[in-house]
Protein backbone atom coordinates (compact mmCIF):
# COMPACT_ATOMS: atom_id res chain seq x y z
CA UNK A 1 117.43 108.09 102.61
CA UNK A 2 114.32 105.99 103.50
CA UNK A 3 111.62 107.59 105.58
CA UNK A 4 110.09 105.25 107.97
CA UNK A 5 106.66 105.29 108.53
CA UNK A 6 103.87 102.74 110.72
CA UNK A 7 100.77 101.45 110.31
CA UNK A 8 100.37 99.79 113.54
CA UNK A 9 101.51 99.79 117.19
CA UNK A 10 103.51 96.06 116.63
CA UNK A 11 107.03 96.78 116.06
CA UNK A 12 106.95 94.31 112.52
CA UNK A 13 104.56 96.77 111.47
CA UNK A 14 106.02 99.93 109.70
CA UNK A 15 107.29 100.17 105.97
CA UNK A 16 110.18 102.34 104.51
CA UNK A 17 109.61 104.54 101.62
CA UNK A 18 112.26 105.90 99.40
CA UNK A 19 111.37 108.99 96.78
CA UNK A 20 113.24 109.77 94.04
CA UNK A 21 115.43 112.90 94.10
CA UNK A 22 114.11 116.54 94.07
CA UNK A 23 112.55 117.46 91.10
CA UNK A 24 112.44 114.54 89.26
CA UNK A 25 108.98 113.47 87.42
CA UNK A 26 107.24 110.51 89.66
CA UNK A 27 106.07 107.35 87.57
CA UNK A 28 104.19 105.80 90.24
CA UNK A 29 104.34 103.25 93.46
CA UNK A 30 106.04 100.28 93.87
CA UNK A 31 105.23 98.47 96.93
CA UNK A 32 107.79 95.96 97.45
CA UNK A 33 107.12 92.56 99.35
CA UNK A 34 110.36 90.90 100.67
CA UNK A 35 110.51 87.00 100.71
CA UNK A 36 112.09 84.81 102.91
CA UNK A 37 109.69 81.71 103.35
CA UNK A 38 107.56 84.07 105.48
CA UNK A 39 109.75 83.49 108.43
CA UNK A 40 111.38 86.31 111.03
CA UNK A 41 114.58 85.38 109.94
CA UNK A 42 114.58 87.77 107.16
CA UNK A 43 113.78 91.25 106.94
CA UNK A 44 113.03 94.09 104.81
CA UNK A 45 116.67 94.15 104.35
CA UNK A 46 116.21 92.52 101.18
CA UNK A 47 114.53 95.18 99.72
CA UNK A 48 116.55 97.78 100.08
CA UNK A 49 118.80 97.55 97.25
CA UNK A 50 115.71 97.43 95.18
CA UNK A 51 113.97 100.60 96.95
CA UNK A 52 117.10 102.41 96.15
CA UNK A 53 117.15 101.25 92.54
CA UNK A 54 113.78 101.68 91.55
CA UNK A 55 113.70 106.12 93.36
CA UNK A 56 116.55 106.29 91.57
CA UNK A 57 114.40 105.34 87.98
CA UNK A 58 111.64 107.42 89.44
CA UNK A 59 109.59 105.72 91.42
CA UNK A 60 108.24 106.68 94.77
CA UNK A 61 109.40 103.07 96.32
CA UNK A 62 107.87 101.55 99.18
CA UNK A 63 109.34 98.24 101.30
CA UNK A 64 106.99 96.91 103.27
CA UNK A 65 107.95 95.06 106.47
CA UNK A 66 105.35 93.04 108.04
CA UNK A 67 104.71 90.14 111.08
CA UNK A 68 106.17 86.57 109.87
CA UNK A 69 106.45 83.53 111.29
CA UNK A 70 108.13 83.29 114.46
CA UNK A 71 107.42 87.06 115.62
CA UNK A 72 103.75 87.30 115.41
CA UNK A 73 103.13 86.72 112.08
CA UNK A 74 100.97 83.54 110.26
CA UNK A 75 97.47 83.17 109.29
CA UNK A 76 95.48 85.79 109.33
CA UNK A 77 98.34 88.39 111.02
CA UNK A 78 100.51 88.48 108.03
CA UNK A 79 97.73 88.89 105.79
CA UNK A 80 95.79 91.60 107.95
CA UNK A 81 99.63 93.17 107.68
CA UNK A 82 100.06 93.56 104.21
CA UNK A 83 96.51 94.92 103.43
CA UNK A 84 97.16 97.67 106.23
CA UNK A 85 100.60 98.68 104.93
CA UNK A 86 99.47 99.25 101.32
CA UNK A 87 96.39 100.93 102.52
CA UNK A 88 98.46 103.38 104.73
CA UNK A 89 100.29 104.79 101.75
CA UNK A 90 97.10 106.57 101.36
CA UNK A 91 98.11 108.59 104.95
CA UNK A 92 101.36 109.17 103.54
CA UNK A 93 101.37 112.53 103.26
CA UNK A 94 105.10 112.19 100.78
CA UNK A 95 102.31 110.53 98.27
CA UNK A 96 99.59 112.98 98.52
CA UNK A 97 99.61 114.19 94.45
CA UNK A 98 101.59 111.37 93.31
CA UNK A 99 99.65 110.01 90.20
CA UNK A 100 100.33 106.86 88.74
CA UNK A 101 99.79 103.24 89.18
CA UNK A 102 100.42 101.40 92.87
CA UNK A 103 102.29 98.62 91.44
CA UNK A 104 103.22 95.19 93.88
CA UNK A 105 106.68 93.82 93.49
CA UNK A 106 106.94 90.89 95.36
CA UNK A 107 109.81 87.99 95.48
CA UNK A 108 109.22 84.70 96.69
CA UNK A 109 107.08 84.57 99.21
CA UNK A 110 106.43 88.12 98.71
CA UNK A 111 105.35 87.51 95.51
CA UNK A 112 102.64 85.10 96.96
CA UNK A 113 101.72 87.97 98.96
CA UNK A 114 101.65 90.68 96.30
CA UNK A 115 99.71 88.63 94.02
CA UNK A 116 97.11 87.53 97.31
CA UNK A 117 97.00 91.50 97.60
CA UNK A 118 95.45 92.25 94.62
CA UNK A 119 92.87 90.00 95.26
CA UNK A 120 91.70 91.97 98.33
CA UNK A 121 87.72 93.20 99.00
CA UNK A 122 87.15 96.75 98.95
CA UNK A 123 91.24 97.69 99.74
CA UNK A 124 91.29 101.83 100.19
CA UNK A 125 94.67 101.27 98.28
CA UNK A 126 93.79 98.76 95.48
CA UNK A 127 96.62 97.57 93.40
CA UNK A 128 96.81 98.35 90.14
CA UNK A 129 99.42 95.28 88.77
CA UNK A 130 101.71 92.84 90.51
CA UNK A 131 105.35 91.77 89.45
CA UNK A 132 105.96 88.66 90.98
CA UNK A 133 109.73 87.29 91.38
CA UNK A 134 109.79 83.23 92.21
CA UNK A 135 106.50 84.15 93.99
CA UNK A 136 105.54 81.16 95.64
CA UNK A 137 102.25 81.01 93.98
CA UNK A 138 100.59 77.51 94.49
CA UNK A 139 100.69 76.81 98.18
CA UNK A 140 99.30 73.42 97.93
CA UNK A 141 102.02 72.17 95.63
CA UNK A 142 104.53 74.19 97.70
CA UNK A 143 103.09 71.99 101.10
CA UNK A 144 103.12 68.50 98.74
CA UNK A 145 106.92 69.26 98.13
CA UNK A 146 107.74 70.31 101.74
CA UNK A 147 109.35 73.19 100.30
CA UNK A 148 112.01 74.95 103.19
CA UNK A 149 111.45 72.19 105.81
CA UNK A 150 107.38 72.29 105.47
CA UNK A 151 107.72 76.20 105.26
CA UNK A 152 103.72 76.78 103.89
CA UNK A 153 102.24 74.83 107.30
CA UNK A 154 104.91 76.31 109.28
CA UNK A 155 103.16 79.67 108.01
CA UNK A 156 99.71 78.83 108.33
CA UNK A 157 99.53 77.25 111.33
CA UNK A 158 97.60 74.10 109.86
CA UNK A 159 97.50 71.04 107.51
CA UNK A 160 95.27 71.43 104.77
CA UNK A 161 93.27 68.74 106.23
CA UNK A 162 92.56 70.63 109.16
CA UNK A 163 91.38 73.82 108.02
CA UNK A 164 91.30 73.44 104.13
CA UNK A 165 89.04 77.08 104.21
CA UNK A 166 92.23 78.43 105.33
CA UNK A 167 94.88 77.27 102.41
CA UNK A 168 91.83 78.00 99.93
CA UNK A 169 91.81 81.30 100.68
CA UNK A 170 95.58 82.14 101.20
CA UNK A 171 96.69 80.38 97.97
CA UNK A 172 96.58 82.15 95.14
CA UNK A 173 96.34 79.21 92.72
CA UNK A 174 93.35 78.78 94.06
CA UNK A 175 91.65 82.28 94.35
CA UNK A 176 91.64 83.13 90.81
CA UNK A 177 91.53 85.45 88.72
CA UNK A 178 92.53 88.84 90.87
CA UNK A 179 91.25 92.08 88.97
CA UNK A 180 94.96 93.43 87.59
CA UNK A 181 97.23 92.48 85.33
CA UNK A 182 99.93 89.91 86.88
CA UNK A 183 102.99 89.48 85.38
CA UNK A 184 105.05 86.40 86.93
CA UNK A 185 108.74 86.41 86.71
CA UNK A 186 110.85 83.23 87.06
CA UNK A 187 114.48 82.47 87.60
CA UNK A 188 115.48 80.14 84.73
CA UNK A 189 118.14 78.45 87.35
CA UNK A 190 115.89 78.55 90.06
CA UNK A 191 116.33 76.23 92.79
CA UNK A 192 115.05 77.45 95.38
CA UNK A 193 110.92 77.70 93.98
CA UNK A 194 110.26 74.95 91.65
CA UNK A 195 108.94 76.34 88.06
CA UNK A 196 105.71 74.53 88.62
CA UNK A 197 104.39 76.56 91.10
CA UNK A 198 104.17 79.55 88.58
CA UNK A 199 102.97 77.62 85.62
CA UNK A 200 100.29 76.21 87.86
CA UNK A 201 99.44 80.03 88.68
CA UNK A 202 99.64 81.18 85.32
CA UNK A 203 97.52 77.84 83.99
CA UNK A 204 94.88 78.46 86.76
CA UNK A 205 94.69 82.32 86.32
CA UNK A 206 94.31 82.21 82.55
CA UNK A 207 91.72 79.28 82.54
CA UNK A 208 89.76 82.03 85.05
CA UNK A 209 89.94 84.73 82.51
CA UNK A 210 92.86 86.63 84.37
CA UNK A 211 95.06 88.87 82.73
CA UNK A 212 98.49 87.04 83.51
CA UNK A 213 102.04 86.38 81.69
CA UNK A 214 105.12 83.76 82.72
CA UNK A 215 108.24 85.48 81.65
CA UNK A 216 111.61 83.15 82.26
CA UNK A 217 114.48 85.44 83.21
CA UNK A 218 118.52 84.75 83.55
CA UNK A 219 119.52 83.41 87.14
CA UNK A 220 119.21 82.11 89.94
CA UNK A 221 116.58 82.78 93.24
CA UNK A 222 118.34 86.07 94.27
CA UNK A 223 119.87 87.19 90.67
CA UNK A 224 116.42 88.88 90.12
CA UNK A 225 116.08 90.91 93.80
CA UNK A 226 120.10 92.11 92.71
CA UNK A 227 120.17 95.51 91.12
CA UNK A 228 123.15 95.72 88.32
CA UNK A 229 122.47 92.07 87.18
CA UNK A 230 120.70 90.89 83.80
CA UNK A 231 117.50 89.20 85.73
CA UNK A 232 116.79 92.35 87.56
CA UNK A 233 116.90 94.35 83.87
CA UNK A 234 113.98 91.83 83.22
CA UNK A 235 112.20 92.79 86.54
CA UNK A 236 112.54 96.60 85.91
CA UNK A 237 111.08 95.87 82.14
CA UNK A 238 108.34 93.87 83.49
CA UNK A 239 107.48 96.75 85.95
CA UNK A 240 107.54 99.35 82.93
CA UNK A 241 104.98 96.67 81.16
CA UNK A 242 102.87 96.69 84.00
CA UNK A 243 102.52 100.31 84.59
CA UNK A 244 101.63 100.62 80.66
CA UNK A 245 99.09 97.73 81.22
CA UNK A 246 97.50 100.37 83.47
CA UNK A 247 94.31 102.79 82.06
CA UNK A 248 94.70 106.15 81.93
């Protein structure tokens, strides 16, 4: 079962991790970023199935829940969210001895966060590679295309015009290269986040000298956040590839 822990007094701020069973050998974190367009609507629901998968391989698994849009969440809240709930896993007293990399799996607009993650200043818990799933990587093209009903503005509060400093530092596209490896995964029948947004990523990270890979995998949107299927196979390889990506 999932042990709940908190990293601040909002109730959007707390995280659930899962171990794996008694005994066995522990390959590492995975901090998993749920997606959703950013919005309240969704929950860290969606990673559950993927928590429970990934203890089951070995992994200590950790979903993150954090403020979104609509219950406190936006520019900076979100943001300040996700760097304090990886940062707590180093008060987690379940991790204390667990060697390993502290890997980011996000999907969708968790993968924009996972990947914005690694990118932090100085983080107490600094990430050592991101999976991304659909991450919704280029925020500017996402905002062009009015992708979910303007989701990106919705989310930030503001047009580009009106506080471009803003969408330069939230997108990733545009705060290149982070200092990990970043592999980005992408639903070949995606319909839901355009392809363009992570070839942009990839294109923009790699011209930066970033260490970065496009993998296309079978499915659709939610195919690759559905343990059993053939697109989550891919995202459990490209979390093995990561961790061996890692020194030491």
């Amino acid at each position: 079962m999932p042990q709940r822990f908190t990293y601040g007094s909002h109730a959007e701020q707390f995280g659930e991790l899962t171990l794996p069973h008694g005994g066995q050998p522990v390959l590492g974190t995975v901090v998993i970023i749920h997606g959703g367009y950013w919005r309240a609507a969704y929950s860290l629901e969606l990673g559950r199935p993927l928590a429970a998968d990934l203890a089951g391989r070995g992994w200590a698994a950790v979903n993150l829940e954090y403020r979104r849009a609509g219950n406190g969440g936006g520019w900076p809240q979100t943001f300040e969210d996700i760097s304090s709930g990886i940062d707590a896993l180093a008060e987690l007293p379940e991790l204390t001895g667990v060697r390993g990399p502290v890997i980011a799996l996000g999907h969708s607009a968790g993968g924009h966060l996972a990947v914005w993650a690694a990118g932090r200043k100085a983080p107490r818990v600094p990430l050592d590679a991101v999976v991304s799933q659909s991450g919704v990587l280029d925020l500017a093209l996402a905002h062009r295309l009015g992708l979910s009903d303007c989701a990106a503005e919705n989310f930030l509060g503001a047009a580009p015009e009106k506080d471009p400093e803003r969408w330069r530092e939230a997108d990733p596209a545009r705060s290149v290269p982070v200092p990990v490896p970043v592999f980005v995964l992408h639903g070949a029948r995606d319909t839901t986040v355009p392809r363009e947004l992570a070839e942009n990523y990839v294109q923009a990270a790699g011209a930066a000298g970033g260490t970065v890979e496009l993998r296309l995998i079978p499915g659709d949107h939610f195919e690759m956040i559905t343990p059993g299927t053939p697109a989550w196979a891919e995202v459990l390889q490209a979390v093995e590839d990561a961790a061996a990506k890692v020194p030491g």
